[in-house]
Structures are given as structure tokens and as C-alpha cells.
C-alpha atoms as a PDB file:
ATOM      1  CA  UNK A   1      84.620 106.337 135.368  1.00  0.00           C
ATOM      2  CA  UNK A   2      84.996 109.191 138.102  1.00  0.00           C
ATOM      3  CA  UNK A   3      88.756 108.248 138.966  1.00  0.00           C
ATOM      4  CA  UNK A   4      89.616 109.843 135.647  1.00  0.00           C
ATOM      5  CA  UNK A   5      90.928 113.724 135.210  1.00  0.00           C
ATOM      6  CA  UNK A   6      90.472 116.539 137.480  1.00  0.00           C
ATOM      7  CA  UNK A   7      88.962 119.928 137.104  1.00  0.00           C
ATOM      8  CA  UNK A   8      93.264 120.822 136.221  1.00  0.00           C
ATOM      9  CA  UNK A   9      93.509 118.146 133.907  1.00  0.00           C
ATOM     10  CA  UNK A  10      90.318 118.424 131.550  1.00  0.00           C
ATOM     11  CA  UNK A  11      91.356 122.475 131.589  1.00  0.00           C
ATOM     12  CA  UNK A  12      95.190 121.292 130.217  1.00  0.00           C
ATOM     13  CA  UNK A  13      93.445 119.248 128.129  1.00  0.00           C
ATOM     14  CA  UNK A  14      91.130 121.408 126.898  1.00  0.00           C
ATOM     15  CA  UNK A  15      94.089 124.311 126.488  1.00  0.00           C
ATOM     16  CA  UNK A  16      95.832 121.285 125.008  1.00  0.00           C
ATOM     17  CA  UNK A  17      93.008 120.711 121.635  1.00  0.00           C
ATOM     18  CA  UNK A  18      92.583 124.514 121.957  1.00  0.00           C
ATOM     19  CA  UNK A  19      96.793 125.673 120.990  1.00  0.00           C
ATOM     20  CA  UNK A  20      96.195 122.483 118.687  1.00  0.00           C
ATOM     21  CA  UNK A  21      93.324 124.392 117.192  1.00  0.00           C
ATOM     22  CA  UNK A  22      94.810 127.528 116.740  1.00  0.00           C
ATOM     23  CA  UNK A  23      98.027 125.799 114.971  1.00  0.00           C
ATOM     24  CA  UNK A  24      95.922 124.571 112.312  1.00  0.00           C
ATOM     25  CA  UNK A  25      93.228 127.640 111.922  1.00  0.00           C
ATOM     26  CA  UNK A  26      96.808 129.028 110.894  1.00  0.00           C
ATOM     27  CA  UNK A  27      97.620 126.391 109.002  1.00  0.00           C
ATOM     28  CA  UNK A  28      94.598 126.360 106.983  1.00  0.00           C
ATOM     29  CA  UNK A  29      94.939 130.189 106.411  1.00  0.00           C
ATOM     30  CA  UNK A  30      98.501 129.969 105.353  1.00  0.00           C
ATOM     31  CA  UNK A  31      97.142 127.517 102.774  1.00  0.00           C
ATOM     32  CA  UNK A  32      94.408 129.754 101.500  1.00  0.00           C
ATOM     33  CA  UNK A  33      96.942 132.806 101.495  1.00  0.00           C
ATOM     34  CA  UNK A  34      99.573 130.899  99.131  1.00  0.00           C
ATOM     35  CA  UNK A  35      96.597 129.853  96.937  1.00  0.00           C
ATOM     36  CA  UNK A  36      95.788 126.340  97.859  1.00  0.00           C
ATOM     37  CA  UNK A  37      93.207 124.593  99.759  1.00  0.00           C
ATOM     38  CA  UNK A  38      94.425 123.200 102.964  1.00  0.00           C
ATOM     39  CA  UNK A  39      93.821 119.753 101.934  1.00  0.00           C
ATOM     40  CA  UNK A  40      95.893 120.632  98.672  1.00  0.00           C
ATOM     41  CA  UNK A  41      98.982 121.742 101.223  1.00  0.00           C
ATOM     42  CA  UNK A  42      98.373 118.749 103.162  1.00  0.00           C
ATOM     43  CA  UNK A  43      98.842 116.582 100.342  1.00  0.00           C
ATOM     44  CA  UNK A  44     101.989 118.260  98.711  1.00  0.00           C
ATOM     45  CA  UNK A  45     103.452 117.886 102.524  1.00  0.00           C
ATOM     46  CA  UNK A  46     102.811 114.464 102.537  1.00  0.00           C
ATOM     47  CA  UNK A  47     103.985 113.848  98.734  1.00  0.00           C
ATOM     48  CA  UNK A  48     107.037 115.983  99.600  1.00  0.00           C
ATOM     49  CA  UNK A  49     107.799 114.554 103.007  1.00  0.00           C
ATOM     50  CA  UNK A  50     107.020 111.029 103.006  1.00  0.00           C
ATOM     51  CA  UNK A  51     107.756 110.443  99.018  1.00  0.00           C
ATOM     52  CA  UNK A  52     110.113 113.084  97.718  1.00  0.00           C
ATOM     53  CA  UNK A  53     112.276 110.500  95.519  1.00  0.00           C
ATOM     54  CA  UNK A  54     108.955 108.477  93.423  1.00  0.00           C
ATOM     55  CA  UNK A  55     106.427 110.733  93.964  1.00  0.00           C
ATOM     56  CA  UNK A  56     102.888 108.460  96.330  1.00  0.00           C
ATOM     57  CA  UNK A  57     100.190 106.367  94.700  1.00  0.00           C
ATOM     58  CA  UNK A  58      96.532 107.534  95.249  1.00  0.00           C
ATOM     59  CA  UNK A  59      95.939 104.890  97.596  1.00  0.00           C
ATOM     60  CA  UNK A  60      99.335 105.533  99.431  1.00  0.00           C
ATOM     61  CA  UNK A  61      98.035 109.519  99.772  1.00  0.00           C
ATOM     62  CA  UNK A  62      94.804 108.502 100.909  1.00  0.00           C
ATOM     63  CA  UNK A  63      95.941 106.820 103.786  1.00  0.00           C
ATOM     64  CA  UNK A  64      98.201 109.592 104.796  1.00  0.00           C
ATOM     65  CA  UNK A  65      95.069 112.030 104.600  1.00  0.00           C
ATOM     66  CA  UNK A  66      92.714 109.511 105.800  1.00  0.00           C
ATOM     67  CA  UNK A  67      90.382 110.086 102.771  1.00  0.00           C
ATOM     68  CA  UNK A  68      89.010 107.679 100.497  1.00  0.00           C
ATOM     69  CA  UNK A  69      90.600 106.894  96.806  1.00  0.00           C
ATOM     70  CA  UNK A  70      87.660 108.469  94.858  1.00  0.00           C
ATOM     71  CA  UNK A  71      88.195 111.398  96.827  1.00  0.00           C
ATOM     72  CA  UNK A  72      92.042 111.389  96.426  1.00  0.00           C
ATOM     73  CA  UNK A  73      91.676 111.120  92.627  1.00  0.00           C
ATOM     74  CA  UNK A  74      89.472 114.514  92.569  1.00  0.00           C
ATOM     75  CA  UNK A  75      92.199 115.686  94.461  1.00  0.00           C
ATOM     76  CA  UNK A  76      94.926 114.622  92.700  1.00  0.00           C
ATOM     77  CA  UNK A  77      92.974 116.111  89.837  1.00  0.00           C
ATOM     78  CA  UNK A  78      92.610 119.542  90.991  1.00  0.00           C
ATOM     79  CA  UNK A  79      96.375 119.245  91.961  1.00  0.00           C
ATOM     80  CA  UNK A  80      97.807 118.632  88.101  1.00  0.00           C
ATOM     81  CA  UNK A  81      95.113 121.129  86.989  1.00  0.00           C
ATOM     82  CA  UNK A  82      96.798 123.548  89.649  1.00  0.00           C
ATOM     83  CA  UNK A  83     100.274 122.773  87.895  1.00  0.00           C
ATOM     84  CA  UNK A  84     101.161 121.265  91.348  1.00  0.00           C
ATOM     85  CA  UNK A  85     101.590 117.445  90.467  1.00  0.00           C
ATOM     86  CA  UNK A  86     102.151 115.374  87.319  1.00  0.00           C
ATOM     87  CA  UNK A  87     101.057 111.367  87.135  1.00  0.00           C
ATOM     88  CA  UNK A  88     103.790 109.574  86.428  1.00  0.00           C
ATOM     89  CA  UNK A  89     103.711 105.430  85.145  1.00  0.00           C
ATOM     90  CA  UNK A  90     105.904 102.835  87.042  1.00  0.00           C
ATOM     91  CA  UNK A  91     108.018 101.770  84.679  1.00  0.00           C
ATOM     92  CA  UNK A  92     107.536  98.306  86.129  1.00  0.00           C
ATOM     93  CA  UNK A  93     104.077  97.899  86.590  1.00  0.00           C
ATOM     94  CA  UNK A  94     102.430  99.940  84.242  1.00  0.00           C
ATOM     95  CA  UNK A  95      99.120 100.060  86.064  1.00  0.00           C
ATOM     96  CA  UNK A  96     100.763 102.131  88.985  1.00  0.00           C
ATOM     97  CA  UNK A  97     100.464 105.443  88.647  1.00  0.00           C
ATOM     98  CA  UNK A  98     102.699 108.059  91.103  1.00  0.00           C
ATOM     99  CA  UNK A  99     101.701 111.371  91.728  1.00  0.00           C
ATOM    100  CA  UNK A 100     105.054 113.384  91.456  1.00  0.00           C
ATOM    101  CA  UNK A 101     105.338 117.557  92.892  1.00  0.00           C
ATOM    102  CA  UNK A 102     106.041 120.360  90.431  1.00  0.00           C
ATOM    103  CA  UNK A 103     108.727 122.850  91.125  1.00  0.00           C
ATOM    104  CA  UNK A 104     105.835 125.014  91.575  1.00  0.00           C
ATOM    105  CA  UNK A 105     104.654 122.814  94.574  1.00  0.00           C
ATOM    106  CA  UNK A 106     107.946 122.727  96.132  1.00  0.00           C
ATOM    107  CA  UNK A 107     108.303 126.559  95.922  1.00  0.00           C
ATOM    108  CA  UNK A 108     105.097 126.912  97.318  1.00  0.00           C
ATOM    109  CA  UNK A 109     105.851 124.029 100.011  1.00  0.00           C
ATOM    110  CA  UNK A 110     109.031 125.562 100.680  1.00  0.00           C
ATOM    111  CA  UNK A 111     107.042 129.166 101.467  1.00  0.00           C
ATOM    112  CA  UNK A 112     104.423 127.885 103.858  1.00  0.00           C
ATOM    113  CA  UNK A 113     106.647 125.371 105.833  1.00  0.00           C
ATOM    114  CA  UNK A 114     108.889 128.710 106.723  1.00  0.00           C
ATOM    115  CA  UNK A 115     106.031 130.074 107.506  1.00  0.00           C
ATOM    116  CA  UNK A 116     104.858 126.694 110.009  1.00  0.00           C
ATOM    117  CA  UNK A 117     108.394 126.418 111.340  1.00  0.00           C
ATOM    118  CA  UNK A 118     107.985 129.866 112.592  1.00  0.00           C
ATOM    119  CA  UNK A 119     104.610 128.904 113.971  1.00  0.00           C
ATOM    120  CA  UNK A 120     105.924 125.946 115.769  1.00  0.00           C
ATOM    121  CA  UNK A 121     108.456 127.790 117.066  1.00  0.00           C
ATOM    122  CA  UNK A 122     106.505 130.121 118.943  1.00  0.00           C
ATOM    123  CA  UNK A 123     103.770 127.568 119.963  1.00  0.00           C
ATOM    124  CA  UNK A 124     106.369 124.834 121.165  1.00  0.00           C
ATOM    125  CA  UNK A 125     107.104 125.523 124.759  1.00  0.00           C
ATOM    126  CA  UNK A 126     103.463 126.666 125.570  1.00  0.00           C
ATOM    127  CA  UNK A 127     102.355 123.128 123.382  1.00  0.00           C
ATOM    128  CA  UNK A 128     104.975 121.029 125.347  1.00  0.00           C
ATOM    129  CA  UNK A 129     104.192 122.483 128.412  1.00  0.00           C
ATOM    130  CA  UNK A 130     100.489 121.582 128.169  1.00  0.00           C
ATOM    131  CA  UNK A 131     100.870 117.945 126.712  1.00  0.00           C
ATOM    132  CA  UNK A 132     103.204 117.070 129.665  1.00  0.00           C
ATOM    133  CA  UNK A 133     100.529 118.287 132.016  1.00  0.00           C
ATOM    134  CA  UNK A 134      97.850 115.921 129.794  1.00  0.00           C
ATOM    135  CA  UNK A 135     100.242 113.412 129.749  1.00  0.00           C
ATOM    136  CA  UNK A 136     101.492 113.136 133.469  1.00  0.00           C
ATOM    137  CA  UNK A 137      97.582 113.064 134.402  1.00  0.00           C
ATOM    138  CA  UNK A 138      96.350 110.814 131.824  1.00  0.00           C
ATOM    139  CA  UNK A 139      99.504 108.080 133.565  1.00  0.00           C
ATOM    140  CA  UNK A 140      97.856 108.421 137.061  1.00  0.00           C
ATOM    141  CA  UNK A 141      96.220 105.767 137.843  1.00  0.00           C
END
């Protein structure tokens, strides 16, 4: 278990989950600024990114956000109270139900993920720089 990292590669790693940190403190406070929770943005990002055309099922979004479907439905509740998502039926099997964004979510989307480009933009060369330092030590063997 000793042959592992060195003193310089638990401190890139460490610098590493720290600039990781710091990237989502932001995120989370761009969130709170626009008026959503973070887990709100998170799902509208997911909706939006991975679903744009038929909108995700519950259990679809709760993978993405790793929670669990009775959580997801609260969610997805406070999201159409919000005015950011409306339940639409499939057409095919009734049953299904698709959680589709507002235009409201998308404005808002559109807002923050300016605002997260930007972020990443600045953070990118000091991120890469560290997780090719974690990387090249975590391939010694």
C-alpha cells in the first residue's frame, strides 16, 4: 500500500478535489443567485442537455442525479410549482410521464451556463494542469 502517491502527488491531488471544490461552491451560488436550488439547476442541465427533444422520465433524472425516484418526484414537484417544468404523457404508453423545461428554465439555463462557461474558462488550464499531474502519478506503477 506504500508504493502508492508521493508527498507531490497527494498535494496535486488534493489541489486537484480542492479547484473541483471551488467550481462547484460557484456553481451552487450561481444557482442560489438566479433563484434555484442547485439541485433544481442540476436537473434543468440534465433535462436540457441530455433530453432537450422529449423532455426525461423521473427514473431517467434520477439516475443522472444519482437520487432516488421518491426524491426526484418532490423535485420534479417543486420544479412545475417553480414554472420550470411541465409533465407531459407519452402518447404511446400512457403511464410514462416526461418532465419537459419551460421557456423560463431555458432562460434561466441559458443565464447560468454563460455564467459556468466563463468559470470553466478561467479554471481550465490550472484544472488540466493538475489532473495531468494526478493522472501521470496515479499510471506509475
Amino acid at each position: 500500500m506504500g508504493e502508492g502517491l508521493d508527498d507531490r502527488g497527494y498535494a496535486a491531488l488534493a489541489q486537484f478535489r480542492r479547484t473541483l471544490r471551488i467550481f462547484l461552491a460557484f456553481s451552487e451560488d450561481a444557482a442560489r443567485q438566479a433563484g434555484l436550488t442547485p439541485q433544481q439547476h442540476q436537473a434543468i442541465l440534465a433535462i436540457r442537455g441530455l433530453a432537450p427533444i422529449t423532455g426525461m422520465t423521473i427514473n431517467e433524472l434520477s439516475e443522472q442525479l444519482l437520487l432516488k425516484p421518491q426524491t426526484t418526484v418532490e423535485l420534479a414537484d417543486r420544479l412545475a410549482a417553480a414554472g420550470l417544468v411541465e409533465r407531459q404523457r407519452d402518447e404511446v404508453d400512457r403511464r410514462r410521464v416526461f418532465l419537459q423545461l419551460t421557456p423560463k428554465a431555458l432562460e434561466i439555463l441559458e443565464q447560468l451556463s454563460a455564467a459556468h462557461l466563463a468559470q470553466i474558462g478561467r479554471d481550465a488550464p490550472h484544472l488540466i494542469e493538475l489532473l495531468e499531474q494526478v493522472a501521470k502519478r496515479g499510471r506509475r506503477p
